[in-house]
N, C-alpha and C. Protein backbone atom coordinates (compact mmCIF):
# COMPACT_ATOMS: atom_id res chain seq x y z
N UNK A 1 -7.54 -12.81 3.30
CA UNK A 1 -6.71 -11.69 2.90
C UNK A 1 -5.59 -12.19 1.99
N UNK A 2 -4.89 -11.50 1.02
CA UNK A 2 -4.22 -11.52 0.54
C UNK A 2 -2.68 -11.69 0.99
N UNK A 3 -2.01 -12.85 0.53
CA UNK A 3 -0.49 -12.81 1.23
C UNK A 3 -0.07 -11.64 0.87
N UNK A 4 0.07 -11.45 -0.24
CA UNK A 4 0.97 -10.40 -0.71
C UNK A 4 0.50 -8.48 0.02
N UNK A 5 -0.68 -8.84 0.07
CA UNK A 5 -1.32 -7.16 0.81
C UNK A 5 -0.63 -7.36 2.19
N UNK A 6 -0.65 -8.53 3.02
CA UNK A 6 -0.18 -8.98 4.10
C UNK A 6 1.49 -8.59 3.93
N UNK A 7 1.88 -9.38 3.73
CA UNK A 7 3.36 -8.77 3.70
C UNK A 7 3.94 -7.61 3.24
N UNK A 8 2.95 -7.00 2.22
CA UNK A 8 3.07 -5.49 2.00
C UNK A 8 3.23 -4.52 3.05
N UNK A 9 1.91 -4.51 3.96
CA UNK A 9 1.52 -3.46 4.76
C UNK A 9 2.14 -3.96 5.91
N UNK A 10 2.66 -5.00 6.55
CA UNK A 10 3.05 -5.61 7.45
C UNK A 10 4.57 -5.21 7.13
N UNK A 11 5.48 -5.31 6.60
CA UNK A 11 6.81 -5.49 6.29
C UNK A 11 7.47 -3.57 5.66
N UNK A 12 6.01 -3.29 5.34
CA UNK A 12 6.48 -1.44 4.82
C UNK A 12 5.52 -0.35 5.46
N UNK A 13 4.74 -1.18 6.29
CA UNK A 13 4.08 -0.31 7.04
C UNK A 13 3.55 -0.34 8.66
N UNK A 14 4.51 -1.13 9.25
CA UNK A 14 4.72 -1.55 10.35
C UNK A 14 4.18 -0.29 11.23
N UNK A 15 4.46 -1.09 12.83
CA UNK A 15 4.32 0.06 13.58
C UNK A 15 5.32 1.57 13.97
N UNK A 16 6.93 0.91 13.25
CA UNK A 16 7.43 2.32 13.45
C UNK A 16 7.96 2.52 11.70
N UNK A 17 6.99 2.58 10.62
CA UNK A 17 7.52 2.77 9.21
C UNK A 17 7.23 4.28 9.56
N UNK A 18 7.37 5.07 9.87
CA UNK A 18 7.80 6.28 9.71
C UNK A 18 8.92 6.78 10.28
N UNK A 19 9.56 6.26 10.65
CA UNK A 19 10.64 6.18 11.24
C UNK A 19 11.92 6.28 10.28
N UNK A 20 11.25 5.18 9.51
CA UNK A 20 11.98 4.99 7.96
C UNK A 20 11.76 5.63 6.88
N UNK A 21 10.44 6.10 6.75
CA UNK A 21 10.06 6.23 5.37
C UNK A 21 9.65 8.28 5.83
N UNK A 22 9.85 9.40 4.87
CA UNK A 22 9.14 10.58 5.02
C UNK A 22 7.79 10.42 4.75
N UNK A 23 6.77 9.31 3.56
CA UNK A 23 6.11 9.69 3.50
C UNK A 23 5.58 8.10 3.15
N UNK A 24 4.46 8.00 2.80
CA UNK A 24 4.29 6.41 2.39
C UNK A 24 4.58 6.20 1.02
N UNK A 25 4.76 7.46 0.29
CA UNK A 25 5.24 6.72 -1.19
C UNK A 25 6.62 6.27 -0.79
N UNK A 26 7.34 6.99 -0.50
CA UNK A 26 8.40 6.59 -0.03
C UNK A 26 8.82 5.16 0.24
N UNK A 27 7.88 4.54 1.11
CA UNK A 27 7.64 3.27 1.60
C UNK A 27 7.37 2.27 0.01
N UNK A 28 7.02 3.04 -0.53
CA UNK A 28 5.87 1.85 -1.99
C UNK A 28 7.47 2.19 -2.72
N UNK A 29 7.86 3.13 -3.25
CA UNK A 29 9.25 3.40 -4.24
C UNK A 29 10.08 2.41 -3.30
N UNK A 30 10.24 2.19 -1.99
CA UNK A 30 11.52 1.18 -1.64
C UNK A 30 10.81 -0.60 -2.38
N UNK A 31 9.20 -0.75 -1.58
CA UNK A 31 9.01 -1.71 -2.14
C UNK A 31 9.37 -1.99 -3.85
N UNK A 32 9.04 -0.78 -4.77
CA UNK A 32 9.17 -1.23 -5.88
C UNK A 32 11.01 -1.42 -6.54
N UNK A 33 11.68 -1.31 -5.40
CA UNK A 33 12.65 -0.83 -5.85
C UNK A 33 13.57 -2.58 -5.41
N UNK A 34 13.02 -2.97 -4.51
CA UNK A 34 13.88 -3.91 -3.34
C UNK A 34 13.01 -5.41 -3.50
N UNK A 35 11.83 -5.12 -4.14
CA UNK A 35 11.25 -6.48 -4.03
C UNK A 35 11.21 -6.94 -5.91
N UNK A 36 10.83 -8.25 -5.89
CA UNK A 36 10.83 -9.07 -7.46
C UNK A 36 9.58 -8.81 -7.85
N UNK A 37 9.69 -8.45 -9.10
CA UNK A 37 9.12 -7.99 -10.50
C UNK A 37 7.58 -9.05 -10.35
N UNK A 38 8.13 -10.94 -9.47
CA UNK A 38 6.95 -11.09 -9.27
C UNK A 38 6.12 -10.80 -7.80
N UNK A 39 6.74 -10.01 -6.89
CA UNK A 39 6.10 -9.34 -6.23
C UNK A 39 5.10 -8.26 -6.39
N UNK A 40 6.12 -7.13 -6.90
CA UNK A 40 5.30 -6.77 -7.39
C UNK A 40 3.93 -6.78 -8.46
N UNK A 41 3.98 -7.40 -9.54
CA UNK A 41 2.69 -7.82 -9.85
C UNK A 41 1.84 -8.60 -9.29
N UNK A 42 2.48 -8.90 -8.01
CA UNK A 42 0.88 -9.82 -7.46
C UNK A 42 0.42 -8.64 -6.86
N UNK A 43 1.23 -7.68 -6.02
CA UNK A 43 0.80 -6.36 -5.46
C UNK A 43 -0.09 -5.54 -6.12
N UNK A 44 0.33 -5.07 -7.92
CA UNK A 44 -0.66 -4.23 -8.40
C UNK A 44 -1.92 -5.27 -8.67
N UNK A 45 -1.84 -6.08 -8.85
CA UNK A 45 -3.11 -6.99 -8.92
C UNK A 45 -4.02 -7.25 -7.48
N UNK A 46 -3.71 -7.24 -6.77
CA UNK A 46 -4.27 -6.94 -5.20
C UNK A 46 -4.72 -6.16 -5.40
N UNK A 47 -4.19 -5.04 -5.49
CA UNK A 47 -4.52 -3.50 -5.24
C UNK A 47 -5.52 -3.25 -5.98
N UNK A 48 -5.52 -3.92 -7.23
CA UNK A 48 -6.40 -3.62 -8.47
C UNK A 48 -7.74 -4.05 -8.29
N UNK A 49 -7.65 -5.18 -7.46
CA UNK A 49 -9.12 -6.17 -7.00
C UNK A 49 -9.72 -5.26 -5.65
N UNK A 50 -8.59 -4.31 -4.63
CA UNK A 50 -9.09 -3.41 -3.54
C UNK A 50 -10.00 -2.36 -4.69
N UNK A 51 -9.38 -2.24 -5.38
CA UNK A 51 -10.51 -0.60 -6.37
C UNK A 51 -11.88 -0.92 -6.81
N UNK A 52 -11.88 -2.45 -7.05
CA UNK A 52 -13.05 -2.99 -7.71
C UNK A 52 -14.61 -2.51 -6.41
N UNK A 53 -13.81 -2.56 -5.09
CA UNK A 53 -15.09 -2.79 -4.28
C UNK A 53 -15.64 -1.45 -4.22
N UNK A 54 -16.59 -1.37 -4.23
CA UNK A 54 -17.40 0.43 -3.93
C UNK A 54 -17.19 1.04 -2.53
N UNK A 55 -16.72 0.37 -1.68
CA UNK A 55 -16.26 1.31 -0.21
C UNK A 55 -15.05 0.42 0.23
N UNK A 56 -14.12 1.68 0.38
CA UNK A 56 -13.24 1.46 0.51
C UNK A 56 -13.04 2.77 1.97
N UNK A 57 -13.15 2.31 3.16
CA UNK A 57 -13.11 3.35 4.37
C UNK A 57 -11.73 3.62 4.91
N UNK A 58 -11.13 4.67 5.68
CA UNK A 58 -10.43 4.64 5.72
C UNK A 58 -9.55 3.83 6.87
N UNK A 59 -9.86 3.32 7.25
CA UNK A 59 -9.39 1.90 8.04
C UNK A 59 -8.96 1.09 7.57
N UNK A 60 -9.10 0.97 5.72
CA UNK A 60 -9.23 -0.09 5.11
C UNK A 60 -7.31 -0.52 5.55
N UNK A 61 -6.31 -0.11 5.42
CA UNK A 61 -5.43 -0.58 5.25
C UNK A 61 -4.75 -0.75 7.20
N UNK A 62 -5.31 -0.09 7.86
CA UNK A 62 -5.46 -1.13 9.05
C UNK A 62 -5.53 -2.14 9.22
N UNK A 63 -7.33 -2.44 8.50
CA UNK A 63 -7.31 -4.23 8.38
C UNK A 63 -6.71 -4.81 7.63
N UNK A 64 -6.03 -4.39 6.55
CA UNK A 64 -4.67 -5.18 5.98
C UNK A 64 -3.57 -5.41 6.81
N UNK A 65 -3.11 -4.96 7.90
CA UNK A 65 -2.23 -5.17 8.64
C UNK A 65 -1.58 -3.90 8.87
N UNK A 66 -1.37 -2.87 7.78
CA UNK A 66 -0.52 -1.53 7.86
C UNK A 66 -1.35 -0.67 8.87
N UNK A 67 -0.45 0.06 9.32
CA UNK A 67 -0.15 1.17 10.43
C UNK A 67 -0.97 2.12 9.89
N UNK A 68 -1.30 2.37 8.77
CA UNK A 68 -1.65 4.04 8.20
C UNK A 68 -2.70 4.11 7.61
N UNK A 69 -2.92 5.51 7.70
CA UNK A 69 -4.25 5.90 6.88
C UNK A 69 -4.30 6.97 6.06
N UNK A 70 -4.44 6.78 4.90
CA UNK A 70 -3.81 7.75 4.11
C UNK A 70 -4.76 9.03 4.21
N UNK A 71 -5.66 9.48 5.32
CA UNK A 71 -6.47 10.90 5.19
C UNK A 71 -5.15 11.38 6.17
N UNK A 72 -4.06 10.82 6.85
CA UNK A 72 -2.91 11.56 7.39
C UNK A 72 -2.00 12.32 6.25
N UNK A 73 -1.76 11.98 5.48
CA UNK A 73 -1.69 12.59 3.81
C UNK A 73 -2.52 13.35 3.24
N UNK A 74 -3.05 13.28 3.49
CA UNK A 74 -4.54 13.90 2.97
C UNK A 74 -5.18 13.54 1.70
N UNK A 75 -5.11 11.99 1.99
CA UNK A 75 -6.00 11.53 0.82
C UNK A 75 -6.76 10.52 1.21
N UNK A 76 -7.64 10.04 0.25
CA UNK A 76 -8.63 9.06 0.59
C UNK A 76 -8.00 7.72 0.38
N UNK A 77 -8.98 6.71 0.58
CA UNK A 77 -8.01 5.27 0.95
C UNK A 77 -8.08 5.03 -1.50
N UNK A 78 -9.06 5.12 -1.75
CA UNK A 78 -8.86 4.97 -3.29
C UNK A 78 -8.06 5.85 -4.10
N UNK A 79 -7.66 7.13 -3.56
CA UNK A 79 -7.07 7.77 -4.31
C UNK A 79 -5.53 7.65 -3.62
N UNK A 80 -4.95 6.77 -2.55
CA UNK A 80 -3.91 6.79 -2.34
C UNK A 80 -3.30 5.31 -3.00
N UNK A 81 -4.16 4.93 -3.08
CA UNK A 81 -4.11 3.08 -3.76
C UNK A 81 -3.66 3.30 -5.33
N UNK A 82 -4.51 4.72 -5.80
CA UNK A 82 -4.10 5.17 -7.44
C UNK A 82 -2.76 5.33 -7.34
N UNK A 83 -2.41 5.92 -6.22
CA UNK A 83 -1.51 7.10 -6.24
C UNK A 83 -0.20 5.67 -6.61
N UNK A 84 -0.22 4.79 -5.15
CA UNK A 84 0.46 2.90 -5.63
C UNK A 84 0.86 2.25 -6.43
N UNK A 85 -0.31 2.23 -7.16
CA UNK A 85 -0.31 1.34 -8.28
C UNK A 85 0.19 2.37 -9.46
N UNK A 86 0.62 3.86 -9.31
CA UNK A 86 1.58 4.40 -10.31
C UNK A 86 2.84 4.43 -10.23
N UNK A 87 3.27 4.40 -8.71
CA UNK A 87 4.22 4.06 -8.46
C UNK A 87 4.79 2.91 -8.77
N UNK A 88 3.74 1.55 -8.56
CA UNK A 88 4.80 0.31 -8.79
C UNK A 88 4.71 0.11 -10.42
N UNK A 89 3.66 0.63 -10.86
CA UNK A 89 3.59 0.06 -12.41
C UNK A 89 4.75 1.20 -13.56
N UNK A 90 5.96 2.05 -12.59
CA UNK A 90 6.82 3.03 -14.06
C UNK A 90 7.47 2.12 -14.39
């Protein structure tokens, strides 16, 4: 696994990140906001290599370490990863 997916979902998506965050963008705008420029690009580059695979279930970010699943949002695990990587890349 990836350090950086690891400390992502581990550090912003813990077991009580809702506690903190209203929503999980929420959670990704603090990351992009609080972490280094080379954090973040190892992040959208992670993320970018998660899109490459053809199934992506929604557990997927479970087994990264994070708490959530983005069909609680009501989206799928690839279209919430889009939703990410627009966030960290304004």
């Amino acid at each position: 696994m990836s350090e950086i997916l690891e400390y992502f979902f581990d550090a912003y998506f813990h077991q009580d990140w809702r506690e903190d965050y209203a929503s999980s963008f929420k959670a990704v705008e603090d990351f992009a906001k609080f972490e280094s420029i080379e954090s973040k690009a190892k992040l959208v580059g992670a993320l970018n290599d998660l899109l490459k695979k053809e199934d992506l279930p929604q557990n997927t970010i479970n087994k990264l370490g994070g708490n959530f699943k983005p069909e609680s949002e009501g989206m799928e695990v690839r279209e919430w990863i889009i939703r990410v990587l627009e966030i960290l890349c304004r």
